[in-house]
N, C-alpha and C. Protein backbone atom coordinates (compact mmCIF):
# COMPACT_ATOMS: atom_id res chain seq x y z
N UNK A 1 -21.58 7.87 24.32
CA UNK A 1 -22.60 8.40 23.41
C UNK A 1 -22.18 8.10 21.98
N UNK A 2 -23.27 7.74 21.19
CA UNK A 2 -22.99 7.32 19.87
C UNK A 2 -23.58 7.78 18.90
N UNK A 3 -23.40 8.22 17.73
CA UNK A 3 -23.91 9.17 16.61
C UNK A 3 -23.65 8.56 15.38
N UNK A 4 -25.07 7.75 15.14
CA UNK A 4 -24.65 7.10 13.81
C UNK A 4 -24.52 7.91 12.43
N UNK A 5 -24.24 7.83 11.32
CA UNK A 5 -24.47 8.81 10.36
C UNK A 5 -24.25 7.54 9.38
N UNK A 6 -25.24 7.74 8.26
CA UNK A 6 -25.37 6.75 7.14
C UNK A 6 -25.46 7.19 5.89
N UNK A 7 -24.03 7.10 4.76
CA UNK A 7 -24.01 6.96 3.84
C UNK A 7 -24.47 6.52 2.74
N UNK A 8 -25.61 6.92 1.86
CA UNK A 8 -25.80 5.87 1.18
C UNK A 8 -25.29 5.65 -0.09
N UNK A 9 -25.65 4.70 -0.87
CA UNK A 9 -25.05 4.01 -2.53
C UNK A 9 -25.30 5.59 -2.86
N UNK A 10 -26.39 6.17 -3.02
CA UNK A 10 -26.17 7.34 -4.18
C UNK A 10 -26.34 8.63 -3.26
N UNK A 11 -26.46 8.70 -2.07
CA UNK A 11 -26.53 9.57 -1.35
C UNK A 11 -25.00 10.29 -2.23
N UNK A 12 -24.63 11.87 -2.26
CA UNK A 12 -23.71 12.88 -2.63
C UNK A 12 -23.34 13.69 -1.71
N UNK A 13 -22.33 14.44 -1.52
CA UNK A 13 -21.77 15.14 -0.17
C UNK A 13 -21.26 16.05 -1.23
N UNK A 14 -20.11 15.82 -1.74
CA UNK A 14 -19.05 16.52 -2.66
C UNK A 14 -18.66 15.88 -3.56
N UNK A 15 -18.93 16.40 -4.96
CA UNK A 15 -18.11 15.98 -6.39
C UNK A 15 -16.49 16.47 -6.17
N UNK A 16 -15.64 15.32 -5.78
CA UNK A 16 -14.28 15.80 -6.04
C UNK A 16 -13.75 15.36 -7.20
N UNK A 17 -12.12 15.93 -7.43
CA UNK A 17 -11.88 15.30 -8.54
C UNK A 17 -11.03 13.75 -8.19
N UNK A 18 -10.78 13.46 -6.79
CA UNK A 18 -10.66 12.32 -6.21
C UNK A 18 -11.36 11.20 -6.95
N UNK A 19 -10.36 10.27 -7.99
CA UNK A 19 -11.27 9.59 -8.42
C UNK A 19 -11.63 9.47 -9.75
N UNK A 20 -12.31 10.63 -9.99
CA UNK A 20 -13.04 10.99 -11.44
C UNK A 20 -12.13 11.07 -12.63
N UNK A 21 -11.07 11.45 -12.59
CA UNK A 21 -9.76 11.57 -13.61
C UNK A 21 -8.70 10.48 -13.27
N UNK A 22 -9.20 9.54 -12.61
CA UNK A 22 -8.17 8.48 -12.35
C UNK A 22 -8.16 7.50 -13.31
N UNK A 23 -6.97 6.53 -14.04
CA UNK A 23 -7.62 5.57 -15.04
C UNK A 23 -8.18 4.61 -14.38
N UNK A 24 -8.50 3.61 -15.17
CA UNK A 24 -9.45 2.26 -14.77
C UNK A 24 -8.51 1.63 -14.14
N UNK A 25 -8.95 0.19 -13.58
CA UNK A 25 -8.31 -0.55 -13.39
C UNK A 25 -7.27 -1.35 -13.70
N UNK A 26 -7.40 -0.91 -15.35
CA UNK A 26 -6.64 -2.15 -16.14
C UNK A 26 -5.44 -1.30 -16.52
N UNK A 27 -4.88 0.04 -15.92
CA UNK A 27 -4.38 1.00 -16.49
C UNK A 27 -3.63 1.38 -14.87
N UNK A 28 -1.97 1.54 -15.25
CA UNK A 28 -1.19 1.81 -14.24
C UNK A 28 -1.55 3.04 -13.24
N UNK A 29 -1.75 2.66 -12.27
CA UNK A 29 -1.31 3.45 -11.19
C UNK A 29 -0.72 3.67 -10.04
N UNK A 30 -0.49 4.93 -8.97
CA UNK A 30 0.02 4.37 -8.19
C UNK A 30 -0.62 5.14 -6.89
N UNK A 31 -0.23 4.74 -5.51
CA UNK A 31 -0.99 5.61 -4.13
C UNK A 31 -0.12 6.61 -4.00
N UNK A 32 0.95 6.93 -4.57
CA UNK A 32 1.54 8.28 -3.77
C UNK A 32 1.58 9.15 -4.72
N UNK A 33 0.43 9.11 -6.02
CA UNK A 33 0.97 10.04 -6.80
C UNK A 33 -0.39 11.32 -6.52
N UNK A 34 -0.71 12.07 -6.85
CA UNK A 34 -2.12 13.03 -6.41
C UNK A 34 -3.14 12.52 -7.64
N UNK A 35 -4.45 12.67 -7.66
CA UNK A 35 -5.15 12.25 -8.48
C UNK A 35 -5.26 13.55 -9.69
N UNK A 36 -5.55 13.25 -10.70
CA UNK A 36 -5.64 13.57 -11.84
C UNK A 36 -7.06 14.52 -11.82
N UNK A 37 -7.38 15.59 -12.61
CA UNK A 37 -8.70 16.44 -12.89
C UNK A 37 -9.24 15.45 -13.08
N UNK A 38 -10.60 15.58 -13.50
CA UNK A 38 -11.66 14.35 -13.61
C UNK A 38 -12.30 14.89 -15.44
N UNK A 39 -12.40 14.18 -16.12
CA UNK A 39 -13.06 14.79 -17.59
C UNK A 39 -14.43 14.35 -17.61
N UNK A 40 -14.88 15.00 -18.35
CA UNK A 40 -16.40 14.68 -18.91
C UNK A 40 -18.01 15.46 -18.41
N UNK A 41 -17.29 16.44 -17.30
CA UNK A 41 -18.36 17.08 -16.48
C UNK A 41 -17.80 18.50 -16.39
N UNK A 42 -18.69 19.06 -16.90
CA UNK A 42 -18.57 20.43 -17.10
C UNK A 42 -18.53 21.30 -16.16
N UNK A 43 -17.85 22.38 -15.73
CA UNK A 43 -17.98 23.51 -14.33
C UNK A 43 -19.31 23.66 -13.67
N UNK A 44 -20.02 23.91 -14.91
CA UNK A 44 -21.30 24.15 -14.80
C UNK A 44 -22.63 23.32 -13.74
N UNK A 45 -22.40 22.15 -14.20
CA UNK A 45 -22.80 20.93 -14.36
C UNK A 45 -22.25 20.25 -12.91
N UNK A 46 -20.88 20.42 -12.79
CA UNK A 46 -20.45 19.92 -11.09
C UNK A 46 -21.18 21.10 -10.00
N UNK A 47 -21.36 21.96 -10.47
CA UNK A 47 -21.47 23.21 -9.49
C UNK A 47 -23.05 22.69 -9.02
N UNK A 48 -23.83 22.79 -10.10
CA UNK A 48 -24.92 22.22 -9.93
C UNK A 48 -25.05 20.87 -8.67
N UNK A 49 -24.41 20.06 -8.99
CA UNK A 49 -24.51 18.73 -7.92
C UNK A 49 -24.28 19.16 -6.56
N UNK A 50 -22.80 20.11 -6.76
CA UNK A 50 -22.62 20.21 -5.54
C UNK A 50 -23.52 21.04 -4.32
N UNK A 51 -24.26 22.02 -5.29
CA UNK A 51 -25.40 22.67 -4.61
C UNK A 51 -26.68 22.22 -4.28
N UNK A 52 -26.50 20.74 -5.26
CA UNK A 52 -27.78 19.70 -4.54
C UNK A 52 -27.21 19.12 -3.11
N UNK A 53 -26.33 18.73 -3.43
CA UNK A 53 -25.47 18.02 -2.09
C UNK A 53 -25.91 18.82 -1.03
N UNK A 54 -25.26 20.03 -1.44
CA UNK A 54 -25.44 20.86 0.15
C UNK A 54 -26.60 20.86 0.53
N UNK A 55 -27.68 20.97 -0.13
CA UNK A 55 -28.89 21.18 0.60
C UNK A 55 -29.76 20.01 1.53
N UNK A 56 -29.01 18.90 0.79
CA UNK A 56 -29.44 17.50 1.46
C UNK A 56 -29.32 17.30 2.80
N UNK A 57 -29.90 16.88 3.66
CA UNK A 57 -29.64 16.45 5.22
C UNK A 57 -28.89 15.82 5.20
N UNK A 58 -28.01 14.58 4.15
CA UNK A 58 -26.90 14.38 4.18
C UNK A 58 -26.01 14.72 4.65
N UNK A 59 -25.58 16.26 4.13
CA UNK A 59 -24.77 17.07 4.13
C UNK A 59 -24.56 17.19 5.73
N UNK A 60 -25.35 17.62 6.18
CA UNK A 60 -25.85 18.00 7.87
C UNK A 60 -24.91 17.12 8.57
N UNK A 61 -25.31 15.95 8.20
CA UNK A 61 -24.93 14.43 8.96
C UNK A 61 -23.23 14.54 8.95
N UNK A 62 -22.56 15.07 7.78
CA UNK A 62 -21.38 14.85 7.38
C UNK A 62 -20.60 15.94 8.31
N UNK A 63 -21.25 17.47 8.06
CA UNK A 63 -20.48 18.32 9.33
C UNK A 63 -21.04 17.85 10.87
N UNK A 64 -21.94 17.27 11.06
CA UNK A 64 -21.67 16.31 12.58
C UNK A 64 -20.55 15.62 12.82
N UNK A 65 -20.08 14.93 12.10
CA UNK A 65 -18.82 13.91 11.86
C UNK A 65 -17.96 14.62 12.31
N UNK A 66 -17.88 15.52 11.36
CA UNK A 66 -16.38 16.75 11.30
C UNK A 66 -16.21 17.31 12.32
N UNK A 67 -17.36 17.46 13.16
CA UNK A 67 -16.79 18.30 14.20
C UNK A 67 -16.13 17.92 15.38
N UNK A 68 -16.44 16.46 15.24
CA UNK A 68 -15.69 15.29 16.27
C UNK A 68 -14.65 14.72 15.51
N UNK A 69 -13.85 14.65 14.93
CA UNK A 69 -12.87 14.04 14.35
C UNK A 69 -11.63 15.20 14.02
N UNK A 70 -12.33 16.27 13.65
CA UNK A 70 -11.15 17.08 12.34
C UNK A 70 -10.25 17.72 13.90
N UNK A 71 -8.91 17.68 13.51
CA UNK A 71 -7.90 18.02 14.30
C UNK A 71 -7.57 17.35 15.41
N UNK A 72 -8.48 16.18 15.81
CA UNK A 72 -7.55 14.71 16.35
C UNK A 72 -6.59 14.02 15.43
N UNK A 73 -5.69 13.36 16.34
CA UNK A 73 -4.73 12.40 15.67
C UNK A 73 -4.99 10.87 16.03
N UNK A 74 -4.86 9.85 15.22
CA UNK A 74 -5.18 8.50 15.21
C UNK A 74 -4.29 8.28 15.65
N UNK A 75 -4.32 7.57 17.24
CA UNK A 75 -3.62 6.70 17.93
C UNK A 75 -3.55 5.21 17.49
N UNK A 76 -4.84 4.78 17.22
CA UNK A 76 -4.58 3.39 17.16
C UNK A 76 -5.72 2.95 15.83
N UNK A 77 -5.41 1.89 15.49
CA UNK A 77 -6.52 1.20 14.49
C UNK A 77 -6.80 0.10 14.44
N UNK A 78 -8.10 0.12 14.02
CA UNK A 78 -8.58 -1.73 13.47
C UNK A 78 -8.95 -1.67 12.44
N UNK A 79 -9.38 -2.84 11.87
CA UNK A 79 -10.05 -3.45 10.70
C UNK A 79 -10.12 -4.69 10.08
N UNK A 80 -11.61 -4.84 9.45
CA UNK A 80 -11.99 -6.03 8.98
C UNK A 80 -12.42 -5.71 7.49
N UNK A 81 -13.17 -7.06 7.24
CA UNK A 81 -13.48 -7.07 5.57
C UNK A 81 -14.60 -6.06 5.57
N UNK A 82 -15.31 -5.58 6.57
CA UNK A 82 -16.72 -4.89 6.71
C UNK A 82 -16.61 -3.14 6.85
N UNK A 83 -15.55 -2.72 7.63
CA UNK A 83 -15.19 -1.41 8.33
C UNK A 83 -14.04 -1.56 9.03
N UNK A 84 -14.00 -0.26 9.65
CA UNK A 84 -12.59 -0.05 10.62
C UNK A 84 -12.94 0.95 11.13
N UNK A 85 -12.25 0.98 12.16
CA UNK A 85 -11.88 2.23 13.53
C UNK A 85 -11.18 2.84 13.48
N UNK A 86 -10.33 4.38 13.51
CA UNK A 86 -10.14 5.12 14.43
C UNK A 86 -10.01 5.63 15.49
N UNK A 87 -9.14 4.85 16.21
CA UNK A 87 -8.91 5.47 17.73
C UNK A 87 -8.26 6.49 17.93
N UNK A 88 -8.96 7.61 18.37
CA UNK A 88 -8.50 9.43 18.62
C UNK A 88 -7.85 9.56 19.82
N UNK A 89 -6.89 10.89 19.50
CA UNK A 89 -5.97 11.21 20.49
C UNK A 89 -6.86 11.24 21.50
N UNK A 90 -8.33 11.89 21.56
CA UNK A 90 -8.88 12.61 23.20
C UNK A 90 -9.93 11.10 23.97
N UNK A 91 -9.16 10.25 23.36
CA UNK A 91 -10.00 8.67 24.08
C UNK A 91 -11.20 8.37 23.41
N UNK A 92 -11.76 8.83 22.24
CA UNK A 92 -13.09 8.71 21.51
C UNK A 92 -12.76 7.83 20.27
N UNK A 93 -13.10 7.08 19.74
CA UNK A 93 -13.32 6.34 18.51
C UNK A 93 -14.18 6.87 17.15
N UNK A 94 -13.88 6.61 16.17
CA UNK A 94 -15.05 6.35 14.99
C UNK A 94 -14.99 5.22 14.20
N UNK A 95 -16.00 5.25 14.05
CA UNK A 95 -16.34 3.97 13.70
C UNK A 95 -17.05 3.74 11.89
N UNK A 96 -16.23 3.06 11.25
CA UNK A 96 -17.12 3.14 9.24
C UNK A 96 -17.53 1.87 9.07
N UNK A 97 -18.48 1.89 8.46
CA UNK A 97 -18.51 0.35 8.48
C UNK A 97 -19.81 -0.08 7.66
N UNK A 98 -20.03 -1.00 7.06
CA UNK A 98 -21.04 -1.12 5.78
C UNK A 98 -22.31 -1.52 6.13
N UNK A 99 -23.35 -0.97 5.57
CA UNK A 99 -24.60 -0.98 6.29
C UNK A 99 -25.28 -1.36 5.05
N UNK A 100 -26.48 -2.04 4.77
CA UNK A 100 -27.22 -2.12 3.73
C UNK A 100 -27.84 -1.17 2.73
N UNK A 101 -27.36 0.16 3.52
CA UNK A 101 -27.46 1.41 2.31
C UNK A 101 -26.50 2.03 1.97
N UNK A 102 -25.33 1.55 2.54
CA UNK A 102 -23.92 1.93 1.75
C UNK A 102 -22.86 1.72 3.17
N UNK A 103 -22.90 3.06 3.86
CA UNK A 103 -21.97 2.99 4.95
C UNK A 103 -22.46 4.08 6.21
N UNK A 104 -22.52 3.32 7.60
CA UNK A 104 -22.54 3.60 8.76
C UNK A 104 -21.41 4.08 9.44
N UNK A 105 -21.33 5.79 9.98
CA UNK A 105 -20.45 5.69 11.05
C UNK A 105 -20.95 5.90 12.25
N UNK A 106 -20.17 5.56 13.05
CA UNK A 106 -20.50 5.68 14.34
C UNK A 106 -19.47 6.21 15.72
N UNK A 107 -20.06 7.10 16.15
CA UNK A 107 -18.81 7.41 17.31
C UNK A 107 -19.05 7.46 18.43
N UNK A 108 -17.97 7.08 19.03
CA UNK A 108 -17.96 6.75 20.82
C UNK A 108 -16.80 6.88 21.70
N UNK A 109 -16.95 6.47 22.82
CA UNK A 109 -15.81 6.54 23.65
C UNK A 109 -15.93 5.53 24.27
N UNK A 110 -14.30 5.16 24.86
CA UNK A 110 -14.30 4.12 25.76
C UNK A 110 -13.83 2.70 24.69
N UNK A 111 -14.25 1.75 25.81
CA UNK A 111 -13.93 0.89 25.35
C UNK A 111 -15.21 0.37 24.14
N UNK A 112 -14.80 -0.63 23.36
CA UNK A 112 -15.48 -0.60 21.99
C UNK A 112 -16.58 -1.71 22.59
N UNK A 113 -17.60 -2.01 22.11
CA UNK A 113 -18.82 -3.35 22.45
C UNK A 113 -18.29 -4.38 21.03
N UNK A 114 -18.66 -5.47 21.99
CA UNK A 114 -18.69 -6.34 21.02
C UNK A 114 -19.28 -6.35 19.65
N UNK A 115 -20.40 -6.15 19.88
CA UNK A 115 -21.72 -5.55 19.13
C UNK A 115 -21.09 -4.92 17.82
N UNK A 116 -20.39 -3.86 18.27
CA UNK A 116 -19.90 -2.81 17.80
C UNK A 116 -18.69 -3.29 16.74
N UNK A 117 -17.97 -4.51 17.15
CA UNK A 117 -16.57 -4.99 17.07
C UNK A 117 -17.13 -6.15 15.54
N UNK A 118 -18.42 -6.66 16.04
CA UNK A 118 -19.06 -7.21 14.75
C UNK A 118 -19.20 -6.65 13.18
N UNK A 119 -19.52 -5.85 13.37
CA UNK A 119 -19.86 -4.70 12.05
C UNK A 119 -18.39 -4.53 11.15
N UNK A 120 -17.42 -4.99 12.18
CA UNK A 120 -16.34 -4.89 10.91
C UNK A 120 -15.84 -6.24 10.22
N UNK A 121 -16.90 -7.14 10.52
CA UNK A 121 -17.00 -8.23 10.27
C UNK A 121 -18.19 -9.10 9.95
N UNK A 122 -18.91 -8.14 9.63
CA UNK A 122 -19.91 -8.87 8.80
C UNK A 122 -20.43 -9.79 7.81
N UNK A 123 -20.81 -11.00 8.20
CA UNK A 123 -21.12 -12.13 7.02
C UNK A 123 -22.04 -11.45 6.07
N UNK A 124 -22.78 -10.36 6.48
CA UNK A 124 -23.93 -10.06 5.46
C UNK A 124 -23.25 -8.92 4.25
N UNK A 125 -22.12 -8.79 4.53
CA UNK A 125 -21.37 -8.43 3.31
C UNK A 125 -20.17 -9.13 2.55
N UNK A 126 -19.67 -8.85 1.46
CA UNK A 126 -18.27 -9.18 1.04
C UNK A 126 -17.11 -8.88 1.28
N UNK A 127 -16.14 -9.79 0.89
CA UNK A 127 -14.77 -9.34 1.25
C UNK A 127 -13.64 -9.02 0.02
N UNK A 128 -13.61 -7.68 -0.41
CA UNK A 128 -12.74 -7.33 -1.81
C UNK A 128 -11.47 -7.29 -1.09
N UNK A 129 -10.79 -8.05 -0.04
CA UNK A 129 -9.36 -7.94 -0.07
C UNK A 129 -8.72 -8.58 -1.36
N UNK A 130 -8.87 -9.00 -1.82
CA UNK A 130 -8.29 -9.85 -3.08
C UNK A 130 -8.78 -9.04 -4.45
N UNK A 131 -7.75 -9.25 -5.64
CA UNK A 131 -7.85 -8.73 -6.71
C UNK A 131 -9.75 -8.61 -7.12
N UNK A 132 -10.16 -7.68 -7.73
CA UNK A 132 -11.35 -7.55 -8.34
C UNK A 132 -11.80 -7.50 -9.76
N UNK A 133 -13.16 -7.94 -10.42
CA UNK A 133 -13.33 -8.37 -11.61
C UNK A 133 -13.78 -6.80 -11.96
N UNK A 134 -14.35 -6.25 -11.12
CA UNK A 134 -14.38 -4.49 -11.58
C UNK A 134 -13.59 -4.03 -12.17
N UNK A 135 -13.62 -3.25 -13.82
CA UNK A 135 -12.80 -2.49 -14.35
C UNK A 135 -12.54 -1.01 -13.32
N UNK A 136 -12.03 -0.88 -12.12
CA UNK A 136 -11.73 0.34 -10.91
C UNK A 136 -10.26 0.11 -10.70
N UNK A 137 -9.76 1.81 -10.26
CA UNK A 137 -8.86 2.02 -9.91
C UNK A 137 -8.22 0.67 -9.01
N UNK A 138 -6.87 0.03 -8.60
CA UNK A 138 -6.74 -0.68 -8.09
C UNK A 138 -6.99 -2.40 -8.22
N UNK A 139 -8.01 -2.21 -9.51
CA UNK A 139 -8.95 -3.72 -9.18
C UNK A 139 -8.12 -4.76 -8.84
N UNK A 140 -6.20 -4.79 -9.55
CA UNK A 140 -5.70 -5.66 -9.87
C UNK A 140 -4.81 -6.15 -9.04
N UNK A 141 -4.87 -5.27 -8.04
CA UNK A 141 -3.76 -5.55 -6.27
C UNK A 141 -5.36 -6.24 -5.20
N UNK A 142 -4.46 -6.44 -4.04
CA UNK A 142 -4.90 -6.54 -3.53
C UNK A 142 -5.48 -5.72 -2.09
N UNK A 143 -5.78 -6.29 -1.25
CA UNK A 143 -6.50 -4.66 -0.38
C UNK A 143 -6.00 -5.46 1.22
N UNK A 144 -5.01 -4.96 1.68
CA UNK A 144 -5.05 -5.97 3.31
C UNK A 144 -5.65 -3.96 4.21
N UNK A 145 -7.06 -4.42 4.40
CA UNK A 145 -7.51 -3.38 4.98
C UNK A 145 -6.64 -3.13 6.42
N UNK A 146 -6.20 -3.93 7.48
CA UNK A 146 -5.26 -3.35 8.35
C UNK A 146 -4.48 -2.78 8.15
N UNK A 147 -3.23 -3.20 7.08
CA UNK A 147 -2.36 -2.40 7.05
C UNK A 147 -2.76 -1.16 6.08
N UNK A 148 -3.47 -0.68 5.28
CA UNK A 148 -4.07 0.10 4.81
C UNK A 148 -4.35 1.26 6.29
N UNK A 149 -5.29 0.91 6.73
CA UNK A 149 -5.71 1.86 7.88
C UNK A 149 -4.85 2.36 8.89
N UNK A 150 -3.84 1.53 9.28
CA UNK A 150 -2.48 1.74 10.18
C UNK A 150 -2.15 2.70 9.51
N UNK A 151 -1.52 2.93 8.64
CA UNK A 151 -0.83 4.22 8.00
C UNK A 151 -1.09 5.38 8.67
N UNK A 152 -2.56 5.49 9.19
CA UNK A 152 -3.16 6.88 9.05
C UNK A 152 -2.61 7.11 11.19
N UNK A 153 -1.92 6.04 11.23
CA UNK A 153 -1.26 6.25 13.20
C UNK A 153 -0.44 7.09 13.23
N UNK A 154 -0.55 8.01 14.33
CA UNK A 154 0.10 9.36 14.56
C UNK A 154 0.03 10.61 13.59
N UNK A 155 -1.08 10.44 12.41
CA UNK A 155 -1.41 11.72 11.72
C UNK A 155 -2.84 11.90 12.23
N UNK A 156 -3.17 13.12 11.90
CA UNK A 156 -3.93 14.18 12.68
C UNK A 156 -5.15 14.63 11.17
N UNK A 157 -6.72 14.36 11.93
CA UNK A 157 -7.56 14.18 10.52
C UNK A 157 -7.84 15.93 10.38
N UNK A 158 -7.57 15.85 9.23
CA UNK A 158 -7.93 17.36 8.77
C UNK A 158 -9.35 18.03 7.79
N UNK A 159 -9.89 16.73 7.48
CA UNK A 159 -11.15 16.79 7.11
C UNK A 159 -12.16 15.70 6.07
N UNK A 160 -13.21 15.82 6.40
CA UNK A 160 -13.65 14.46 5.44
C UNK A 160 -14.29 15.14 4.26
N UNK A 161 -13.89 14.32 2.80
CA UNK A 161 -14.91 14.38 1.54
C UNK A 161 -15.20 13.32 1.31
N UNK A 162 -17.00 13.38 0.36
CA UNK A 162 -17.43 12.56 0.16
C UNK A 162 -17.57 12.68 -0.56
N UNK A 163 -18.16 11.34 -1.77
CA UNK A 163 -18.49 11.34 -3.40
C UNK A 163 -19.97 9.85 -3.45
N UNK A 164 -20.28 10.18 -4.54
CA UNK A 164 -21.23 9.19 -4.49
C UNK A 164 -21.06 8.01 -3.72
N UNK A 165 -19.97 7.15 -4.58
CA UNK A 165 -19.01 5.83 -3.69
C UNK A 165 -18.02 5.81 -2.62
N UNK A 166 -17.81 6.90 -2.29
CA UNK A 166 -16.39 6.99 -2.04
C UNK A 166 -16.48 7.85 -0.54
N UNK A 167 -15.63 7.78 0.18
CA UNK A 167 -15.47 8.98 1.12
C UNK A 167 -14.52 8.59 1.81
N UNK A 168 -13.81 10.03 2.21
CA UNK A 168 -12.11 9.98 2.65
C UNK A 168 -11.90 10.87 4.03
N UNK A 169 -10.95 9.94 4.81
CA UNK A 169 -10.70 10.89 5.62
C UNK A 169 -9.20 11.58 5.44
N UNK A 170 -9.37 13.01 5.06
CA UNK A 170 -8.26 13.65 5.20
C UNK A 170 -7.06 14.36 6.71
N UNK A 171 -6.01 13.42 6.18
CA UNK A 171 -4.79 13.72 6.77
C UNK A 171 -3.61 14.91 6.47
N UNK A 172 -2.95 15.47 7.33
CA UNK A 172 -2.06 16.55 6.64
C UNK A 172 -0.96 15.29 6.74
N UNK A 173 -0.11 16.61 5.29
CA UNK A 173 0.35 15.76 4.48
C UNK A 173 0.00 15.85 3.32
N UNK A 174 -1.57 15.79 2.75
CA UNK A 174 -1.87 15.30 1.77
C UNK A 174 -2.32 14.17 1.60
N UNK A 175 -2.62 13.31 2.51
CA UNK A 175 -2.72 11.76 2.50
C UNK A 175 -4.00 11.94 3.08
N UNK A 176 -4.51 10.82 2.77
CA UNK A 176 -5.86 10.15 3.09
C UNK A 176 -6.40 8.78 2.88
N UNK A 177 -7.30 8.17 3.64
CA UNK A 177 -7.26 7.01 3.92
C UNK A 177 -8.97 7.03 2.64
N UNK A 178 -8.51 6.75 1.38
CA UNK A 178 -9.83 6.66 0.13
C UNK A 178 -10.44 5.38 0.67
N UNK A 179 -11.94 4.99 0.54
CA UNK A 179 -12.75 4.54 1.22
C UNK A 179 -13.62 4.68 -0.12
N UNK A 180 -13.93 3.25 -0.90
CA UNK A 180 -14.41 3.30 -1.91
C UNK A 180 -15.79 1.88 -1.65
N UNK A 181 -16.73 1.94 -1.97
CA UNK A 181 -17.77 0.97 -2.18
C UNK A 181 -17.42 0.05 -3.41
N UNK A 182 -17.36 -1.28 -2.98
CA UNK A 182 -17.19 -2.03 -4.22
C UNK A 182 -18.21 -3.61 -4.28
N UNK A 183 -17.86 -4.24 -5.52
CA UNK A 183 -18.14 -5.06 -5.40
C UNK A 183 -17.43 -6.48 -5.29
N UNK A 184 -17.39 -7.52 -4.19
CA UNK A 184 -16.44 -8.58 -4.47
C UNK A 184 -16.81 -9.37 -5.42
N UNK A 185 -16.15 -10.26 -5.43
CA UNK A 185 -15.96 -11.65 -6.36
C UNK A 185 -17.13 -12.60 -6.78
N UNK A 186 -18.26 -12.44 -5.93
CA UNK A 186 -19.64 -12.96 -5.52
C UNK A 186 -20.63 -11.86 -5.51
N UNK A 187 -20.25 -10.66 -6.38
CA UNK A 187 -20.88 -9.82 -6.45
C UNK A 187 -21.18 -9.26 -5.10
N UNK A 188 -21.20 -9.45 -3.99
CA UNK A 188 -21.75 -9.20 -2.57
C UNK A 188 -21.43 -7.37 -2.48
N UNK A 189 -21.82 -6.47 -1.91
CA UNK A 189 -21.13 -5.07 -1.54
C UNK A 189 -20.07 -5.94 -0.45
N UNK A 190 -19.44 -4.50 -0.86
CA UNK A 190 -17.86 -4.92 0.21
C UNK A 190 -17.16 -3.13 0.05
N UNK A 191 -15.78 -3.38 0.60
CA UNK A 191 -15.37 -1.97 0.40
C UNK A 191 -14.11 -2.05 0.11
N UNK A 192 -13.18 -1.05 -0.15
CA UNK A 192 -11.67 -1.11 -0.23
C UNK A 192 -11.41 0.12 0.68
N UNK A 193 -9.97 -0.16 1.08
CA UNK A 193 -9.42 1.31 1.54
C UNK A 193 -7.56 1.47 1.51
N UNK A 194 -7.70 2.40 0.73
CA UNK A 194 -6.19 3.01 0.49
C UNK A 194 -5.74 3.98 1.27
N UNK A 195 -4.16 3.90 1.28
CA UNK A 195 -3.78 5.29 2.21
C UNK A 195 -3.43 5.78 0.65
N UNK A 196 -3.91 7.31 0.17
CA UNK A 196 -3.56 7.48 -0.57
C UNK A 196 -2.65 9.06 -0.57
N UNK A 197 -2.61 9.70 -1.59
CA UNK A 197 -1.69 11.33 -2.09
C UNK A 197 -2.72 12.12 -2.59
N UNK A 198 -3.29 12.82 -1.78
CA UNK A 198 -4.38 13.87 -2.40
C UNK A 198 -4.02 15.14 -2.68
């Protein structure tokens, strides 16, 4: 059984400060340090969003997710220039992966479909493994999405946030695998993903 859920470009879940207080691209950083407050948006003003968020069917879609994932541990992983997998301790998968309105997940069990195995490899998107012309966190490394996603083997997901671009799956620890919308080199959508220090 499979349960798609679709992210979109401006679709909102949660204003974190994941992100928002981080410098640009052109400005040092690093993955194990925790992210910074975010400036320029008032208490007021985030509270507001976040109470739009909630009310959205979005929102809905996102505690579906959660309730199949949070307190499994990632046995195994994949990934391509498009998405990646999650293979869960109880034999079930999830599945992220870029869809023409931002990002598709999908979950299942068993063995994976080909079909399925495509989407993380999609020609109809880009590939930001390589440095980026985006002034963004990171722009100036590069992104090898496997070993990125491996990290998250033998930790246990403790919950997902989302942000306009962005959405993470949280690990204890403090770590999480950041999952950002970008653009490559050819302008094309594409994505990045860090194990990062939350």
């Amino acid at each position: 059984m499979k349960h798609p859920v679709t992210i979109g470009f401006t679709a909102l879940l949660l204003i974190l400060v994941y992100g928002c207080g981080k410098p640009k691209g052109n400005e040092a950083m690093r993955h194990d340090e925790p992210p910074q407050i975010g400036k320029g948006m008032e208490s007021e003003a985030l509270k507001k969003k976040m109470e739009a968020i909630q009310k959205s069917p979005y929102y809905r879609h996102v505690i579906e997710v959660q309730q199949h994932v949070v307190g499994r541990a990632v046995m195994k992983t994949e990934a391509g220039t498009s998405g990646f997998i999650l293979y869960l301790d109880n034999g079930k998968w999830v599945l992220a992966c870029l869809s023409e309105n931002g990002f598709t997940w999908k979950l299942g069990d068993g063995v994976l479909a080909e079909d399925d195995k495509k989407l993380m490899k999609s020609a109809m998107f880009g590939d930001a493994s390589a440095p980026l012309q985006e002034d963004v966190p990171h722009a100036k490394e590069g992104c090898d999405f496997g070993a990125e996603v491996s990290k998250a083997i033998g930790k246990r997901i403790t919950g997902i946030s989302v942000g306009e671009r962005c959405f993470n799956f949280c690990f204890e620890g403090s770590r999480e695998l950041d999952v950002t919308l970008r653009r490559d080199r050819s302008g094309k959508s594409a994505y990045r993903v860090y194990w990062e220090q939350w």
